[in-house]
Protein backbone atom coordinates (compact mmCIF):
# COMPACT_ATOMS: atom_id res chain seq x y z
CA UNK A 1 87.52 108.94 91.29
CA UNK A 2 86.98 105.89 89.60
CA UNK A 3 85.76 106.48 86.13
CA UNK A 4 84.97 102.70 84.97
CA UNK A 5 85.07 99.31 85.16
CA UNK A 6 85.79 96.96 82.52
CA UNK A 7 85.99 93.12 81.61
CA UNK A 8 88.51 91.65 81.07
CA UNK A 9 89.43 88.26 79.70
CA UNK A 10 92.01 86.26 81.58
CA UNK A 11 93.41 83.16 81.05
CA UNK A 12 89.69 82.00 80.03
CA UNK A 13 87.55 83.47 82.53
CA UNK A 14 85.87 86.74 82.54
CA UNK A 15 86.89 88.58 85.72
CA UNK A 16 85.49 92.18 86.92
CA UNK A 17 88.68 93.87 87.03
CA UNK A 18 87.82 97.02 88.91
CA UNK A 19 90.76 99.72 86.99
CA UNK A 20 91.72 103.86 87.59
CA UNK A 21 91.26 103.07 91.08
CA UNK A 22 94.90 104.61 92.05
CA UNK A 23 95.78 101.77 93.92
CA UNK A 24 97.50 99.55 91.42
CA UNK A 25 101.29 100.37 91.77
CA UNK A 26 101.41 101.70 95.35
CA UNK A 27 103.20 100.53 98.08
CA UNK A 28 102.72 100.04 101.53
CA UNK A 29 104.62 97.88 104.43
CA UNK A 30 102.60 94.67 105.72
CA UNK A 31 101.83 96.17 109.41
CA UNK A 32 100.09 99.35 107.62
CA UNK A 33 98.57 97.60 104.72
CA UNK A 34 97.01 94.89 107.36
CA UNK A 35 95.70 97.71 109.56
CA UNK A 36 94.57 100.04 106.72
CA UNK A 37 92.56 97.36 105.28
CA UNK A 38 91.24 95.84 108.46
CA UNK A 39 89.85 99.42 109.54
CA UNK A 40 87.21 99.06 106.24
CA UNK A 41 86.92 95.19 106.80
CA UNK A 42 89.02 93.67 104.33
CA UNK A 43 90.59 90.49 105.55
CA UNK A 44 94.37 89.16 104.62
CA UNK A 45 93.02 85.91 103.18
CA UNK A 46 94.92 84.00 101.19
CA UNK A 47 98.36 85.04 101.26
CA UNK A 48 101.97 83.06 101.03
CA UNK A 49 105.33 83.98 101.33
CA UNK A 50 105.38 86.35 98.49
CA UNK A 51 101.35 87.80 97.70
CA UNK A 52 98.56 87.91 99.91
CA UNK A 53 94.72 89.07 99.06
CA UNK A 54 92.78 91.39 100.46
CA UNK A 55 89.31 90.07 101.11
CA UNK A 56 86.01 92.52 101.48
CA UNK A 57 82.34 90.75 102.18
CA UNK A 58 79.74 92.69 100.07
CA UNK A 59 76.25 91.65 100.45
CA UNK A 60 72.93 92.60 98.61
CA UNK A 61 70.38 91.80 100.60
CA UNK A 62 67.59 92.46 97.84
CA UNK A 63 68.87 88.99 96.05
CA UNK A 64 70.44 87.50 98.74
CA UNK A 65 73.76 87.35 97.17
CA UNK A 66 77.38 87.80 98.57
CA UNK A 67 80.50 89.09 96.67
CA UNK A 68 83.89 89.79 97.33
CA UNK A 69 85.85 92.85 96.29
CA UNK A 70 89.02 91.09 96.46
CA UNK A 71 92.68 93.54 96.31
CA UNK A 72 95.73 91.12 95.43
CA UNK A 73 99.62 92.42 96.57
CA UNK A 74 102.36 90.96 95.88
CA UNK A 75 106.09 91.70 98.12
CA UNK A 76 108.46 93.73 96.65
CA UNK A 77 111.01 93.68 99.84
CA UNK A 78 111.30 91.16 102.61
CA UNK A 79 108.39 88.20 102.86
CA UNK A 80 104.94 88.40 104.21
CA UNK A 81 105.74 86.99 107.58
CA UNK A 82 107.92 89.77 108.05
CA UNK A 83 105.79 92.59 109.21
CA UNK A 84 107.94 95.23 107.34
CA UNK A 85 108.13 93.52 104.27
CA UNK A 86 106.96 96.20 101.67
CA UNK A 87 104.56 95.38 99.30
CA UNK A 88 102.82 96.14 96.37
CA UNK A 89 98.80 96.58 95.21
CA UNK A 90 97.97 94.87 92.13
CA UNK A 91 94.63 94.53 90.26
CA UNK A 92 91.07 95.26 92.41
CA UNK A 93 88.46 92.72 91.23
CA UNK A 94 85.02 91.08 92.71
CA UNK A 95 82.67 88.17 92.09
CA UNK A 96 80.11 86.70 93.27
CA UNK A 97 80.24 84.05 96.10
CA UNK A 98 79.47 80.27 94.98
CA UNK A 99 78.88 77.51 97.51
CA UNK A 100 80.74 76.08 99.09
CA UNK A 101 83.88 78.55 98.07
CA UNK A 102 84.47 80.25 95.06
CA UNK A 103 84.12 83.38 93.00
CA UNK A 104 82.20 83.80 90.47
CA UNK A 105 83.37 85.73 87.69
CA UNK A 106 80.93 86.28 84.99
CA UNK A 107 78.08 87.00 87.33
CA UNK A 108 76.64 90.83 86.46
CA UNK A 109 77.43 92.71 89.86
CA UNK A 110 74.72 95.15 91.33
CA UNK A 111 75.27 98.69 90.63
CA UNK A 112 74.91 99.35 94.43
CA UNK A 113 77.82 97.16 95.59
CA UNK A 114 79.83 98.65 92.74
CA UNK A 115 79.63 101.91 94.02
CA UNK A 116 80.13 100.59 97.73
CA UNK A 117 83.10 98.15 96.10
CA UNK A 118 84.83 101.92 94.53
CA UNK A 119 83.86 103.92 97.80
CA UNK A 120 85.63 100.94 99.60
CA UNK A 121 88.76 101.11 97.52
CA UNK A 122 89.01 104.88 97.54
CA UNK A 123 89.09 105.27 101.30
CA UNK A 124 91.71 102.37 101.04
CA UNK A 125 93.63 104.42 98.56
CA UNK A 126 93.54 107.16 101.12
CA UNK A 127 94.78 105.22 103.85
CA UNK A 128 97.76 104.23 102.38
CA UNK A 129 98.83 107.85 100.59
């Protein structure tokens, strides 16, 4: 279970780094990563030879606000257009959606869609045990 979530300050900007969510460190090739993810609705959004982000749409309808739960990876064997390449889970992090695209980072984030963002990235976790 997740037990918190914490600030933290990088390189200037304050970013919701979602941590002791199990997946930082694991490993998973690109074909099961890509359908693990896809079967919760993440999307593979941005993503180059070497990293790639997972992308989850959260929305709370009582503000009419969007945010992203956002998983980045980065390849540890092969390259991402290989679909064996293995690769590894990084930091879990969300912000708000800005117009026209963007995150925002130092946004306060529902409690709701924090618990969906943790339930999200648990059943994720569990997918690619």
């Amino acid at each position: 279970m997740i037990k918190e979530n914490v600030l933290l300050q990088l390189e200037g900007d304050f970013t919701l780094i979602i941590e002791n969510t199990g997946l930082n460190g694991l490993t998973s090739e690109l074909a099961h990563l890509d359908e693990s993810a896809e079967k919760l609705g993440f999307v593979r959004w941005q993503w180059d030879y070497y990293r790639a982000t997972y992308d989850l749409k959260l929305e709370d309808r009582a503000n009419q606000n969007e945010y992203f739960l956002r998983v980045s990876t980065r390849a540890v064997e092969g390259k991402l257009e290989q679909p064996y390449a293995v690769l590894k889970v990084e930091a879990a992090y969300i912000g708000r959606a800005t117009f026209p695209h963007g995150l925002d980072y130092e946004s306060p984030v529902p409690q709701q869609i924090l618990n969906t963002a943790t339930q999200r990235l648990q059943e994720l976790k569990k997918l690619l045990a």
